[in-house]
Protein backbone atom coordinates (compact mmCIF):
# COMPACT_ATOMS: atom_id res chain seq x y z
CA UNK A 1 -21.02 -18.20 -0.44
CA UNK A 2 -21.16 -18.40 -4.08
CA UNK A 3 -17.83 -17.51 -6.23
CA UNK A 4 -19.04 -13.87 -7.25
CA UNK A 5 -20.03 -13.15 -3.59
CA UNK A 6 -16.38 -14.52 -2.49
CA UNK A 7 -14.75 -12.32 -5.30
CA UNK A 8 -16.29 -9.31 -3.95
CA UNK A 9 -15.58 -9.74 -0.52
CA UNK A 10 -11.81 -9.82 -1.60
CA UNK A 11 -11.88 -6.99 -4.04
CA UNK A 12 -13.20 -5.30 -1.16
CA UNK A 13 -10.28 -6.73 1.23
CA UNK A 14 -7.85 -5.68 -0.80
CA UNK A 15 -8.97 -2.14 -1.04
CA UNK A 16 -9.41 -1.97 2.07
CA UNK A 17 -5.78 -3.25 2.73
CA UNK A 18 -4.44 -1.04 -0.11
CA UNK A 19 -6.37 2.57 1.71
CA UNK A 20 -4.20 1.03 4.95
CA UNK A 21 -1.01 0.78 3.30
CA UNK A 22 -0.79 4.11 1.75
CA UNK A 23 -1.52 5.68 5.22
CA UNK A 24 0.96 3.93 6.71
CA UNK A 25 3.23 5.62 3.61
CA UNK A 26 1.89 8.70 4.67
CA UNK A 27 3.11 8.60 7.95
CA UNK A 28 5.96 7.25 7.79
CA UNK A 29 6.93 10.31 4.98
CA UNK A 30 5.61 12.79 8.01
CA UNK A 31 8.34 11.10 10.33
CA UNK A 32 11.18 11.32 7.60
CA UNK A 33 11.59 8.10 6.62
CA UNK A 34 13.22 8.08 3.18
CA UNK A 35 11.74 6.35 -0.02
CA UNK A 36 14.80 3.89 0.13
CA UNK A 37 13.42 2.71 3.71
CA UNK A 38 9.71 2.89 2.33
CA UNK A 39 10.24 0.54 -0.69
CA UNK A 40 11.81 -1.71 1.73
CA UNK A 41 9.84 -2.08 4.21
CA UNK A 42 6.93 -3.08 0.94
CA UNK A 43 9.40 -5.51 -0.90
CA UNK A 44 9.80 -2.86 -3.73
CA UNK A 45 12.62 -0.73 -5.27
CA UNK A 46 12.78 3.35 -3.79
CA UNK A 47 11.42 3.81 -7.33
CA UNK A 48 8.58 2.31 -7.41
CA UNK A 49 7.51 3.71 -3.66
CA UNK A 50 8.31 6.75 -4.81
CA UNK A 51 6.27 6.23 -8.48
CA UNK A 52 3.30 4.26 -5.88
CA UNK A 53 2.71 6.73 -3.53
CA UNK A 54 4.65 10.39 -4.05
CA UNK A 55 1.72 12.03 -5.28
């Protein structure tokens, strides 16, 4: 595989991975779990899982 061929294949990994993680955010709003718990459970401050992924 040649280097631009590998690059895409991981740009497309991670948005792949990154359409994943904010349903998983989704649903775990829909079953209460608080922003606090939710930045957390990513490695980042209530803030910025709030800033990520309220809208």
């Amino acid at each position: 595989m040649q280097a631009l061929d590998l690059i895409q294949a991981e740009a497309q990994a991670v948005s792949a991975a990154q359409a994943r993680l904010t349903a998983a955010v989704r649903a775990a709003r829909e079953a209460g779990n608080s922003w606090v718990d939710i930045g957390g459970a990513a490695g980042i401050s209530r803030q910025s899982a709030h800033e990520r992924w309220a809208r």
